[in-house]
N, C-alpha and C. Protein backbone atom coordinates (compact mmCIF):
# COMPACT_ATOMS: atom_id res chain seq x y z
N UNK A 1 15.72 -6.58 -2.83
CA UNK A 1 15.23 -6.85 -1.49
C UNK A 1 13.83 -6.27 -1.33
N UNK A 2 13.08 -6.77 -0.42
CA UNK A 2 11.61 -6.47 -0.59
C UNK A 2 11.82 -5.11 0.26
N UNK A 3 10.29 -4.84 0.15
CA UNK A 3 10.49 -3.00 1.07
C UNK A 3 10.29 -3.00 2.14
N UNK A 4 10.92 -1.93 3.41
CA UNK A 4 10.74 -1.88 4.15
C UNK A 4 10.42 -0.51 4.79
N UNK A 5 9.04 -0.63 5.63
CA UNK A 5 8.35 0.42 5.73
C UNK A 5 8.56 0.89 7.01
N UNK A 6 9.13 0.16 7.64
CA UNK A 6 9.15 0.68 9.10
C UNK A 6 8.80 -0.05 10.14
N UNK A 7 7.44 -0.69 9.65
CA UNK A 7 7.09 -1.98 10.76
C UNK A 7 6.36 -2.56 10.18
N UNK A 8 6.17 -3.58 11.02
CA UNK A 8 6.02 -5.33 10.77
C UNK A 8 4.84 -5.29 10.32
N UNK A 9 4.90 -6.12 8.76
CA UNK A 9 3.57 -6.48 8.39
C UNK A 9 2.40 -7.55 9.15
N UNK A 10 1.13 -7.20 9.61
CA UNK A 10 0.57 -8.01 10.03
C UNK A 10 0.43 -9.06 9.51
N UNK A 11 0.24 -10.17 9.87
CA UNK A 11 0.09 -11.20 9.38
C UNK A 11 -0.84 -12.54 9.47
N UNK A 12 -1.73 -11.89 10.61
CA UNK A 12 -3.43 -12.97 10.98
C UNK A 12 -4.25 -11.87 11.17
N UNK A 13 -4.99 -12.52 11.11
CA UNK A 13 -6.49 -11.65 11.59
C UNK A 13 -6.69 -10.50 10.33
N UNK A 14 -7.55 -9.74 10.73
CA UNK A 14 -7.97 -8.28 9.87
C UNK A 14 -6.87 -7.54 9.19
N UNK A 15 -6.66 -7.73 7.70
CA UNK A 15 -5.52 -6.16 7.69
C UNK A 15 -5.92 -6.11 6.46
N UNK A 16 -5.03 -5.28 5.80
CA UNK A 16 -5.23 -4.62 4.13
C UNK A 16 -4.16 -4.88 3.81
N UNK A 17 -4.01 -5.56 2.24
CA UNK A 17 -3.28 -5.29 1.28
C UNK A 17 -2.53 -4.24 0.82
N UNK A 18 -1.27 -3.61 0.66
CA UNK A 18 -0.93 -2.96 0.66
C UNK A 18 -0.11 -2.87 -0.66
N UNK A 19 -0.76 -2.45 -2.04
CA UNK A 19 -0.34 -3.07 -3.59
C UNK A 19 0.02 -1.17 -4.23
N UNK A 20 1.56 -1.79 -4.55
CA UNK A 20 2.07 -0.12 -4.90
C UNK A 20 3.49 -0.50 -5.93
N UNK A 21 3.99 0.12 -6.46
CA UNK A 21 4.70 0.62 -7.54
C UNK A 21 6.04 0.36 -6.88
N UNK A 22 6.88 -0.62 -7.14
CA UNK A 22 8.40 -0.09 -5.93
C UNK A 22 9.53 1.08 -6.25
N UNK A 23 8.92 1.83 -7.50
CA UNK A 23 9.67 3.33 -7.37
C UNK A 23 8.66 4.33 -6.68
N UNK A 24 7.77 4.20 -6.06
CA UNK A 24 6.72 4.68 -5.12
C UNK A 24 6.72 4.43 -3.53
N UNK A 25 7.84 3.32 -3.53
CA UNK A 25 7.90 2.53 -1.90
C UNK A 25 8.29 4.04 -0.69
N UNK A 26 8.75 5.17 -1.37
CA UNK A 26 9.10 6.01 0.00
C UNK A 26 7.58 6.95 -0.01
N UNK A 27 7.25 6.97 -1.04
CA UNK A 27 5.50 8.13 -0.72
C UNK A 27 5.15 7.36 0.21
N UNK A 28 4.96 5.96 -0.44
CA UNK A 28 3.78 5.01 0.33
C UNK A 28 4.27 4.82 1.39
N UNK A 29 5.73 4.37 2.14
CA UNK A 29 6.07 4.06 2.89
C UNK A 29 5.50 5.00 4.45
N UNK A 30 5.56 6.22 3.99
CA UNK A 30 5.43 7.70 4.48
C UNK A 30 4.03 7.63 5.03
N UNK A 31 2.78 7.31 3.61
CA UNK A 31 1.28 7.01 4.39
C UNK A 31 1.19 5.72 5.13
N UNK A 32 1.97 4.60 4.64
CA UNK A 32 1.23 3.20 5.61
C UNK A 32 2.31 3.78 6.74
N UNK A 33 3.41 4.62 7.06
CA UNK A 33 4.05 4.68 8.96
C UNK A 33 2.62 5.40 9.38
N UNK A 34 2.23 6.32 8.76
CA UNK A 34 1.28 6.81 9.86
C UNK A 34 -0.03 6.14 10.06
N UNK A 35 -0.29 5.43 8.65
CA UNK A 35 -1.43 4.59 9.19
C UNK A 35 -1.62 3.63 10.35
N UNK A 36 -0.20 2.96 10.30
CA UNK A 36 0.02 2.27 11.54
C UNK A 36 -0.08 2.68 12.46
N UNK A 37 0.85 4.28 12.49
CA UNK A 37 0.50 4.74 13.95
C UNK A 37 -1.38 4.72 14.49
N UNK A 38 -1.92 4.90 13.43
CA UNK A 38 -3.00 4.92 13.18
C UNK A 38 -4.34 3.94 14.03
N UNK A 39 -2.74 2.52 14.04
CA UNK A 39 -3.78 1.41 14.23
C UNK A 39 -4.26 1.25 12.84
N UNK A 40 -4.56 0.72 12.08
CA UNK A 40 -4.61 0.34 11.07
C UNK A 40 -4.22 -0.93 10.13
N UNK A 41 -4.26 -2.17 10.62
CA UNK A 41 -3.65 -3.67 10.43
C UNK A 41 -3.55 -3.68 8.82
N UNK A 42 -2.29 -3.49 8.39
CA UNK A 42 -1.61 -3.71 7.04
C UNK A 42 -0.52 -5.05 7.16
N UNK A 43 -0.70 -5.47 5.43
CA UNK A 43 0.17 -6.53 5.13
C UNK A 43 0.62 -5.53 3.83
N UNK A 44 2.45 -5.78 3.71
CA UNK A 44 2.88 -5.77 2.46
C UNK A 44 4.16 -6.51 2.82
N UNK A 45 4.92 -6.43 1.50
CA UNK A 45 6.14 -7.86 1.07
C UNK A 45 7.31 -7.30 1.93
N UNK A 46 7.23 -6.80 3.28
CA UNK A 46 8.36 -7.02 3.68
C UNK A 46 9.37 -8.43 4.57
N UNK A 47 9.97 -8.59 3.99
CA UNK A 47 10.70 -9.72 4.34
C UNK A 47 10.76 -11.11 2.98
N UNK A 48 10.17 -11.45 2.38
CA UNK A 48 10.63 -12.09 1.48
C UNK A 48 10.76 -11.26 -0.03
N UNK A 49 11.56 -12.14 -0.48
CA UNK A 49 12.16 -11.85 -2.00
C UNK A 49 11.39 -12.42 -3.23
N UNK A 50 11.30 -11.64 -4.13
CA UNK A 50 10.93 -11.90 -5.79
C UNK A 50 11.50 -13.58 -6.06
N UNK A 51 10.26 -14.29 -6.76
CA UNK A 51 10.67 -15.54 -7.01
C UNK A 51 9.37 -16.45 -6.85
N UNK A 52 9.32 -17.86 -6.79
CA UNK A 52 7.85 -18.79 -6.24
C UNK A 52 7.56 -18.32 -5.70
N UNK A 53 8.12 -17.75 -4.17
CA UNK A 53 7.37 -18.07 -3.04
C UNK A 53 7.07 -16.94 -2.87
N UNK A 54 7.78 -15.52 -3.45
CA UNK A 54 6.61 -14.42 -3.36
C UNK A 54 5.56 -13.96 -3.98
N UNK A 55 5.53 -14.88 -4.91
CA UNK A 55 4.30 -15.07 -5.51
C UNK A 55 2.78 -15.99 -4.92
N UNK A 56 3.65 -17.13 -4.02
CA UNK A 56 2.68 -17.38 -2.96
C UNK A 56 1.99 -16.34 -1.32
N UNK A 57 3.00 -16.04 -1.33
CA UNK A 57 3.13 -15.07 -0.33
C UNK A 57 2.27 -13.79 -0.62
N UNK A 58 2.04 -13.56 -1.61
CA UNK A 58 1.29 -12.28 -2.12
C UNK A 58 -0.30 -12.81 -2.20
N UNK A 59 -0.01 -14.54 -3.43
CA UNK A 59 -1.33 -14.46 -3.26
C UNK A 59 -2.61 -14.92 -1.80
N UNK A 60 -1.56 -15.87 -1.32
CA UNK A 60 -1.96 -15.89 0.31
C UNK A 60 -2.53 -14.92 1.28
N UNK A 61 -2.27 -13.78 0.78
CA UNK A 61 -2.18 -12.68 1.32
C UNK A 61 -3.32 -11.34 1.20
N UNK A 62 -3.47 -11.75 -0.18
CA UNK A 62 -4.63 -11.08 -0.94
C UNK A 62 -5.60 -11.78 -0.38
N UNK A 63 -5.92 -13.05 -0.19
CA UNK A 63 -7.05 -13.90 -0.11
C UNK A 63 -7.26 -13.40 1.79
N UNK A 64 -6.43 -13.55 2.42
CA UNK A 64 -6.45 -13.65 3.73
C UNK A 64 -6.87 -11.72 3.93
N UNK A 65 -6.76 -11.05 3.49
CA UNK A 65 -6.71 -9.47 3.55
C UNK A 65 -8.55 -9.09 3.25
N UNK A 66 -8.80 -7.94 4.03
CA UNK A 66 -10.26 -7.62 3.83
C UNK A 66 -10.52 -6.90 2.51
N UNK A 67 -9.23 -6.06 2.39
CA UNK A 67 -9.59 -5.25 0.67
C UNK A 67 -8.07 -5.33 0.10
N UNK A 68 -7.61 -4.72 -0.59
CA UNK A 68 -6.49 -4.29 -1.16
C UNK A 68 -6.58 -2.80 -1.18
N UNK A 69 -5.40 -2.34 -1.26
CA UNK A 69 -5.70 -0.56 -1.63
C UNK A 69 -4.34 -0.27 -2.22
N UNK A 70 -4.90 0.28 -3.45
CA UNK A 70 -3.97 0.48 -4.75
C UNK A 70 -3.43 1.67 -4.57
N UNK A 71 -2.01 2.01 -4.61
CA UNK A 71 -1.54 3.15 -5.01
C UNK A 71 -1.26 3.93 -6.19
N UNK A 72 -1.82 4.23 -7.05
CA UNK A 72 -1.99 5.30 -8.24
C UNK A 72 -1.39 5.95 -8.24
N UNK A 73 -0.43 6.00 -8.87
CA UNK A 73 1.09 7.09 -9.26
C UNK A 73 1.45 7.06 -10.97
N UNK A 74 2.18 8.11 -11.15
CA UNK A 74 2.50 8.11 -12.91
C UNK A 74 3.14 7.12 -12.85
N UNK A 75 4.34 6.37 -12.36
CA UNK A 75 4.76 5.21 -12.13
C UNK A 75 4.18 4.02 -12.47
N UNK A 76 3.32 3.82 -11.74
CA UNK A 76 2.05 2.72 -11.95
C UNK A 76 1.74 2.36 -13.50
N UNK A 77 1.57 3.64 -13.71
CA UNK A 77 0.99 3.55 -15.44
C UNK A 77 2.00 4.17 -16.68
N UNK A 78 3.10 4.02 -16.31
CA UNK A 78 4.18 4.46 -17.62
C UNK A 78 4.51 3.14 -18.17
N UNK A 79 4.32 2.02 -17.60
CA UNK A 79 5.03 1.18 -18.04
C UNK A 79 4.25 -0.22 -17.39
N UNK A 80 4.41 -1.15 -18.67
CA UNK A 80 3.71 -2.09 -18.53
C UNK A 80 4.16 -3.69 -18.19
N UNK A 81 4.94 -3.11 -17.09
CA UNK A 81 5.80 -3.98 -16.37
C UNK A 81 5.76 -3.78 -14.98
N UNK A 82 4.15 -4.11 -14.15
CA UNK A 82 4.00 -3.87 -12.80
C UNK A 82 3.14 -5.16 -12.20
N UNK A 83 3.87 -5.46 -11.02
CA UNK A 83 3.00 -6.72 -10.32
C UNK A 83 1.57 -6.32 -9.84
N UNK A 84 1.57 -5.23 -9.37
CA UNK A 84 0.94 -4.15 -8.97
C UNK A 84 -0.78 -4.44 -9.97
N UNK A 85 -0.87 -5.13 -11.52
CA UNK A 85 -1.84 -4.85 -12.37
C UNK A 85 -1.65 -6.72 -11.93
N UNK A 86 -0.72 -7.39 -11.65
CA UNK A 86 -1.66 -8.71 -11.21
C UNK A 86 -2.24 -9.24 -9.93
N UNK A 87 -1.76 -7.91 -8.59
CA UNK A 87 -2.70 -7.93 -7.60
C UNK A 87 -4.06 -7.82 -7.84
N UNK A 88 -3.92 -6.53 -8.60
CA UNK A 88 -5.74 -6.05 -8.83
C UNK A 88 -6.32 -7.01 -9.62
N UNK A 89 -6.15 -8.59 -10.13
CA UNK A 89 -6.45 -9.50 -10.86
C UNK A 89 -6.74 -9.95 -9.63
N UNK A 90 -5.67 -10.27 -8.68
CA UNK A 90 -5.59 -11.49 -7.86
C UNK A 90 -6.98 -11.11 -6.77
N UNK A 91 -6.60 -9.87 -6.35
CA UNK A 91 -7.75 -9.56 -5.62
C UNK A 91 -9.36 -9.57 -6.19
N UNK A 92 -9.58 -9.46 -7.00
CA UNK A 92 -10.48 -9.48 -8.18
C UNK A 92 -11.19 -10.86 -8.02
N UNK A 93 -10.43 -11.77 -8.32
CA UNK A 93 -10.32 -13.25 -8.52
C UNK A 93 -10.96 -13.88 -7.17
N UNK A 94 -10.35 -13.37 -6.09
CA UNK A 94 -10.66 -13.57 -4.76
C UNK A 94 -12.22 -12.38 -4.61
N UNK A 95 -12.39 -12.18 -4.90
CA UNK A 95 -13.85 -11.46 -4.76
C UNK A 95 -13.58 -10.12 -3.30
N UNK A 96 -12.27 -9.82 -3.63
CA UNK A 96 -11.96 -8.39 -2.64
C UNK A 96 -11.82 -7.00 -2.82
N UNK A 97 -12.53 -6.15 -2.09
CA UNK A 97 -12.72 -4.86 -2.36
C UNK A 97 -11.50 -4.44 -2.74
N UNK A 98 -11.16 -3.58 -3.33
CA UNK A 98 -10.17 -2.91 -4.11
C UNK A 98 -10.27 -1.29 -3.93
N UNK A 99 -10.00 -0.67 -3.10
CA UNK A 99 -9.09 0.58 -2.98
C UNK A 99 -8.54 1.16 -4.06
N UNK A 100 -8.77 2.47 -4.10
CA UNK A 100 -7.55 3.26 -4.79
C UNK A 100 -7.32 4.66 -4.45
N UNK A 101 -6.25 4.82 -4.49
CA UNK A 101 -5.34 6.23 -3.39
C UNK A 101 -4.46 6.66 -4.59
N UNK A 102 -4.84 7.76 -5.48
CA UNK A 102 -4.83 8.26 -6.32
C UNK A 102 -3.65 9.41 -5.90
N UNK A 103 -1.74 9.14 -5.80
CA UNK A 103 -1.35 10.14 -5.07
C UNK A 103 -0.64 11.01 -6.56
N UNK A 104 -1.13 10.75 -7.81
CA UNK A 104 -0.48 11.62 -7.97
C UNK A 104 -1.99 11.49 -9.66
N UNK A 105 -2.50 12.89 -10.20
CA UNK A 105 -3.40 13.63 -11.23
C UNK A 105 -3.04 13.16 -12.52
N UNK A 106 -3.99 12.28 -12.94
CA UNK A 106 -3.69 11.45 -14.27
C UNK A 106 -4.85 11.95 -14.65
N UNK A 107 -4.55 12.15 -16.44
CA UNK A 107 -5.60 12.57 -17.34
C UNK A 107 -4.89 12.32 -18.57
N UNK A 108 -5.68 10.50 -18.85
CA UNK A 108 -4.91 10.18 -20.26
C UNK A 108 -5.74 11.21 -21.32
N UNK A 109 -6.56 11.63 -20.87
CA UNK A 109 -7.42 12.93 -22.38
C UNK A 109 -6.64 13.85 -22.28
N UNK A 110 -6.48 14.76 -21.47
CA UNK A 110 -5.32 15.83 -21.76
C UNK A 110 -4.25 15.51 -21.45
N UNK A 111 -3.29 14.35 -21.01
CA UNK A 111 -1.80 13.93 -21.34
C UNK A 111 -1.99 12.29 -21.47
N UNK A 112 -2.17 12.40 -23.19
CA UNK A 112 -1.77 10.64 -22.70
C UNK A 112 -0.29 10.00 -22.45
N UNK A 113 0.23 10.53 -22.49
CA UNK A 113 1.67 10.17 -22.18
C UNK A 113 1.62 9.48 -20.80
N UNK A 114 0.49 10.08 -19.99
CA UNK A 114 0.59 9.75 -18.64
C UNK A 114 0.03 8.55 -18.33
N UNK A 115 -0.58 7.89 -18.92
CA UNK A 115 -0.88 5.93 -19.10
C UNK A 115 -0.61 5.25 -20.58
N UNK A 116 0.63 4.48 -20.56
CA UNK A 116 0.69 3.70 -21.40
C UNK A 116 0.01 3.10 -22.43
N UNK A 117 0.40 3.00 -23.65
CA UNK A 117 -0.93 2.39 -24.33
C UNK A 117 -1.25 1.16 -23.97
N UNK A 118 -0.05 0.13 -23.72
CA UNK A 118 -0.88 -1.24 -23.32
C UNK A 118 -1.58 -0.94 -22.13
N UNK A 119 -1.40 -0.26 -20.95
CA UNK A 119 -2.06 -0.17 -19.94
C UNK A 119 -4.22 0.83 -20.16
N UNK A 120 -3.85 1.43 -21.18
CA UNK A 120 -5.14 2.32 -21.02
C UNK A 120 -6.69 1.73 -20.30
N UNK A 121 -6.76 0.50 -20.86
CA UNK A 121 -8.10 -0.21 -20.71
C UNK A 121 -8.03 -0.97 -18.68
N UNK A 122 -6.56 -0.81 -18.46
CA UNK A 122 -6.56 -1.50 -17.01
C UNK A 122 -6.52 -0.26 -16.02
N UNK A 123 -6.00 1.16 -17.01
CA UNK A 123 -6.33 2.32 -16.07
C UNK A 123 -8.30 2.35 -16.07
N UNK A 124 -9.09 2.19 -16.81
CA UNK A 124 -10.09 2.84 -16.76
C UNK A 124 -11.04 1.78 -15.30
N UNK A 125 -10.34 0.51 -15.54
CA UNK A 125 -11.04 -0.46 -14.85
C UNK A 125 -10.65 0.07 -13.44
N UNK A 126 -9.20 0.41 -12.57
CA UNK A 126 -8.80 1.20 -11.53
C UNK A 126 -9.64 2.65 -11.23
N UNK A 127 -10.04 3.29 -12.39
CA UNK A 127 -10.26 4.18 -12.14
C UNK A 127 -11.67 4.46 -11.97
N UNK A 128 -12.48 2.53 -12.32
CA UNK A 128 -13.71 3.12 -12.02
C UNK A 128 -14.38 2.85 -10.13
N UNK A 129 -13.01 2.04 -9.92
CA UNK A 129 -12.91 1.49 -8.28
C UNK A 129 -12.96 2.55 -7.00
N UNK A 130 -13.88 2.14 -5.99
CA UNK A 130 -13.56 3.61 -4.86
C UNK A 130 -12.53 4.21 -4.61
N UNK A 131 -12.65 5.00 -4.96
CA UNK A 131 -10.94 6.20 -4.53
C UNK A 131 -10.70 7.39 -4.08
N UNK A 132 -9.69 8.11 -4.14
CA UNK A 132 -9.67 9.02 -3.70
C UNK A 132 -8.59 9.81 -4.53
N UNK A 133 -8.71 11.25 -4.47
CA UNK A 133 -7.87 11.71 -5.56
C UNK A 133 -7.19 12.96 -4.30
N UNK A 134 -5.91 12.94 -3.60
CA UNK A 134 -5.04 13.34 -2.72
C UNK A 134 -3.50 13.80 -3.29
N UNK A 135 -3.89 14.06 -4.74
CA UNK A 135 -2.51 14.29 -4.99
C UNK A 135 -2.22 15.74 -4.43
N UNK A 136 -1.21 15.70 -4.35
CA UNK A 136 -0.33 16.98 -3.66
C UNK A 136 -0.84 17.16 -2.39
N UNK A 137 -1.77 16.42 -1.16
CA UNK A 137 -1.82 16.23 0.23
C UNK A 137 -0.93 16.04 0.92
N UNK A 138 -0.84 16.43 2.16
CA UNK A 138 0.00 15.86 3.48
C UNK A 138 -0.24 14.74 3.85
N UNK A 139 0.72 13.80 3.94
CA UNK A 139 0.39 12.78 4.50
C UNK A 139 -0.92 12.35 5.57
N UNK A 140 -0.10 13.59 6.26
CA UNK A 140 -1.84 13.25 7.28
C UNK A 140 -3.57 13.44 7.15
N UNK A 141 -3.24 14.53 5.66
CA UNK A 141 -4.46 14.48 4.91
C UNK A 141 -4.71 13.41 4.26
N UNK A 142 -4.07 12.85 3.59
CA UNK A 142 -4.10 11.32 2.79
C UNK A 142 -4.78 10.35 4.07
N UNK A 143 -3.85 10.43 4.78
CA UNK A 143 -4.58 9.03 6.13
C UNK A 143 -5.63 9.58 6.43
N UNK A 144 -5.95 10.44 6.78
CA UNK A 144 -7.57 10.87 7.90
C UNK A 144 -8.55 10.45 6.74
N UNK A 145 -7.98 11.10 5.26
CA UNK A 145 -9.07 10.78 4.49
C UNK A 145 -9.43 9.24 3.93
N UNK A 146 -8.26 8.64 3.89
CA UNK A 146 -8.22 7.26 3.47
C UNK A 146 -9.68 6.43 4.59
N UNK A 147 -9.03 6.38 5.85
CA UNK A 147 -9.25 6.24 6.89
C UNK A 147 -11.46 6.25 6.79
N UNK A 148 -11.41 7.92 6.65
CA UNK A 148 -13.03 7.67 6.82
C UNK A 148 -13.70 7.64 5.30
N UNK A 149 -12.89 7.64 4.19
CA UNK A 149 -13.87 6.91 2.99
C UNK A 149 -13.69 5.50 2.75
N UNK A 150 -12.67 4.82 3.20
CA UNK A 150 -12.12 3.43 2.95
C UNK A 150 -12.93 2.28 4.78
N UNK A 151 -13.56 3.48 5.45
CA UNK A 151 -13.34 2.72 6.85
C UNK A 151 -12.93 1.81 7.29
N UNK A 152 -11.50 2.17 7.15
CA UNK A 152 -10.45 0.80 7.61
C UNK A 152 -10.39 0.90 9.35
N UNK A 153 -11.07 1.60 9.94
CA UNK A 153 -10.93 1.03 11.33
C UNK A 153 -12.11 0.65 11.66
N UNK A 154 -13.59 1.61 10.97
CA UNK A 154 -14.82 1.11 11.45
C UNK A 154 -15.18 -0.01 11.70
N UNK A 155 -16.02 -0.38 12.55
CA UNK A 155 -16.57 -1.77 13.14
C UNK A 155 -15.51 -3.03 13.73
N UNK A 156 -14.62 -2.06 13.84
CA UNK A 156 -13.61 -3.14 14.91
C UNK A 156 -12.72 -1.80 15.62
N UNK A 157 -12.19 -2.55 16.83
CA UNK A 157 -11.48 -1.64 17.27
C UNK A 157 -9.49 -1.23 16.84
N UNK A 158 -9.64 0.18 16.67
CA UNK A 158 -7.89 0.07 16.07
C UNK A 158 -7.27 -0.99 16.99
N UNK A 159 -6.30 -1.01 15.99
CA UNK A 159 -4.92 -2.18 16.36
C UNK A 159 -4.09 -1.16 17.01
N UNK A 160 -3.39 -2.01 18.29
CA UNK A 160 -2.16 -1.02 18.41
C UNK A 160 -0.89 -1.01 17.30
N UNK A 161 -0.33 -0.04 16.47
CA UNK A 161 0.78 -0.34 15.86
C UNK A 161 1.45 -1.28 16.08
N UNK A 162 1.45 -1.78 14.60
CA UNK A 162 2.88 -2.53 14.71
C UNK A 162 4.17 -2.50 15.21
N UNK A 163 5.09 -3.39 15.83
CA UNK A 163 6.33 -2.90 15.90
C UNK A 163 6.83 -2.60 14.66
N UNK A 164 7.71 -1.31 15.03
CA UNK A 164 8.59 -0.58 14.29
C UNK A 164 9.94 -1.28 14.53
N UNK A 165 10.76 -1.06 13.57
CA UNK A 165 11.80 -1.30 13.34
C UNK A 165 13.30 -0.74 12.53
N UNK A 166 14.33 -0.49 12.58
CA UNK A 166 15.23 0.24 11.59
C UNK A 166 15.28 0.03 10.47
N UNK A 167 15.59 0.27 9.20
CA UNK A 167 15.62 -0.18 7.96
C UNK A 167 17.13 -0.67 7.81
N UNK A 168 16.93 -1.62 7.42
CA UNK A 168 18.33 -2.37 6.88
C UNK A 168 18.31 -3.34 5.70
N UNK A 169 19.79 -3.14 5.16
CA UNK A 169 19.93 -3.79 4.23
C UNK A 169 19.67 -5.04 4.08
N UNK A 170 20.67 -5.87 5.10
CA UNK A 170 20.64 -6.81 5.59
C UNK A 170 19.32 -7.61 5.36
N UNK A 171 19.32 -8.91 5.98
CA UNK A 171 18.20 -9.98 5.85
C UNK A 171 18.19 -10.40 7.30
N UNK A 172 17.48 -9.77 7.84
CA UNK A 172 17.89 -9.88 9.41
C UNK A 172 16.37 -9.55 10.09
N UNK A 173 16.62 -10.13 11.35
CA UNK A 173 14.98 -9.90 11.97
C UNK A 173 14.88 -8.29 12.19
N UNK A 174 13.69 -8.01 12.43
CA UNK A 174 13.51 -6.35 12.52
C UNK A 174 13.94 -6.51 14.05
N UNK A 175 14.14 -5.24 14.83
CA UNK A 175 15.12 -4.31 15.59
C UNK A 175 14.45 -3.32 15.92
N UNK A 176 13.77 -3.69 17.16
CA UNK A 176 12.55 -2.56 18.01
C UNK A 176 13.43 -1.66 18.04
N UNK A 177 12.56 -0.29 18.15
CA UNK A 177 13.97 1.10 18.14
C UNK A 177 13.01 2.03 19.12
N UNK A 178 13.09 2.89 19.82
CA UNK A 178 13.20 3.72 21.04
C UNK A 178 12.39 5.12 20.29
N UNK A 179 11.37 5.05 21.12
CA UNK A 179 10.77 6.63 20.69
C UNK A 179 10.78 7.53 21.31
N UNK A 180 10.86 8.93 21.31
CA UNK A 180 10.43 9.62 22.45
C UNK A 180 9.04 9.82 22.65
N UNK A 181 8.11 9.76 24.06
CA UNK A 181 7.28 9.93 23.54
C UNK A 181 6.83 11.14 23.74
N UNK A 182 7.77 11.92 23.73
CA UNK A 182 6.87 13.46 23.30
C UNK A 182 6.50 13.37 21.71
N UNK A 183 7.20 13.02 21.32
CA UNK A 183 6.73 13.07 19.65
C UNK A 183 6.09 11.40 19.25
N UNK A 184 5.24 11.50 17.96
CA UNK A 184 4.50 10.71 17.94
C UNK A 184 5.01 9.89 16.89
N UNK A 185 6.54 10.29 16.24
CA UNK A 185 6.78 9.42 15.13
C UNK A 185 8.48 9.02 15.75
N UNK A 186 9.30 7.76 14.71
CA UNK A 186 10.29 7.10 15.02
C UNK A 186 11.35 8.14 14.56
N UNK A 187 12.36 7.76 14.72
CA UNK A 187 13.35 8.24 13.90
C UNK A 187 14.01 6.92 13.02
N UNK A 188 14.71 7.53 12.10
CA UNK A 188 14.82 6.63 10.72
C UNK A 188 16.57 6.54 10.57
């Protein structure tokens, strides 16, 4: 089942690509809730499934999106079985800025274990892309910083968040859920 982050991927106008590892979906999940809270107009694959049409759906998506922004994890690069290395093609292809959010300290010179050998030559090309290196940050350090080196809100005004929604198994429409608003995040 595709991932679900909490709330609704945008889907017209201005947003970002949102291209990550799916044994990585709860880090990331963690920075795109607050980005949203953020205001911050993101697209990723929630709601359809692996197959044609999420392969249309992705590349539709890339093209329609202002950048992509890559998530960089040991994940990413152990193994050379990630959709994740044919976004950064697809986006590429489409002539779109490319992001990278570096959440976890890779150094194939002192551990190569930590990028694959088929992958080495597609880490160096990621790694020569704008980024940021936030491993072991707080989430909210990750967003503030994402935020003013990536300027994903500059020159337009934030979005109000997306609706939020519960996570479910199910294949079912999302399910507005109740905040308090003394506090600034959902419950899960």
């Amino acid at each position: 089942m595709a991932t679900n982050f909490g709330f609704m991927p945008v889907l017209e106008g201005k947003r970002y690509f949102i291209s990550y590892k799916s044994e990585d979906a709860e880090r990331v999940g963690a920075i795109t809730r607050r980005l949203n809270e953020m205001g911050v107009p993101m697209w990723y694959d929630y709601g359809i499934e692996k197959g044609e049409y999420w392969e249309k759906e992705i590349n539709r998506n890339i093209k329609a999106s202002e950048a992509v922004i890559i998530f960089a994890t040991k994940a990413l690069f152990a193994a050379n079985d990630t959709w994740v290395r044919i976004e950064f093609d697809v986006a590429k292809m489409y002539g779109k800025k490319r992001y990278v959010v570096w959440l976890d300290a890779l150094d194939p010179y002192e551990h190569p274990e930590d990028v694959h050998d088929d992958l080495k030559i597609w880490y160096w090309n990621v790694a020569r892309l704008q980024g940021i290196k936030v491993a072991g940050c707080s989430v909210d350090r990750i967003t503030q910083t994402m935020v003013t080196e990536f300027h994903l809100i500059q020159g337009m005004p934030p979005q109000p968040p997306s609706p939020t929604f519960q996570p479910t198994e199910a294949k079912a429409e999302p399910i507005a859920i109740q905040t308090n608003k003394k506090t600034s995040s959902a419950r899960w």
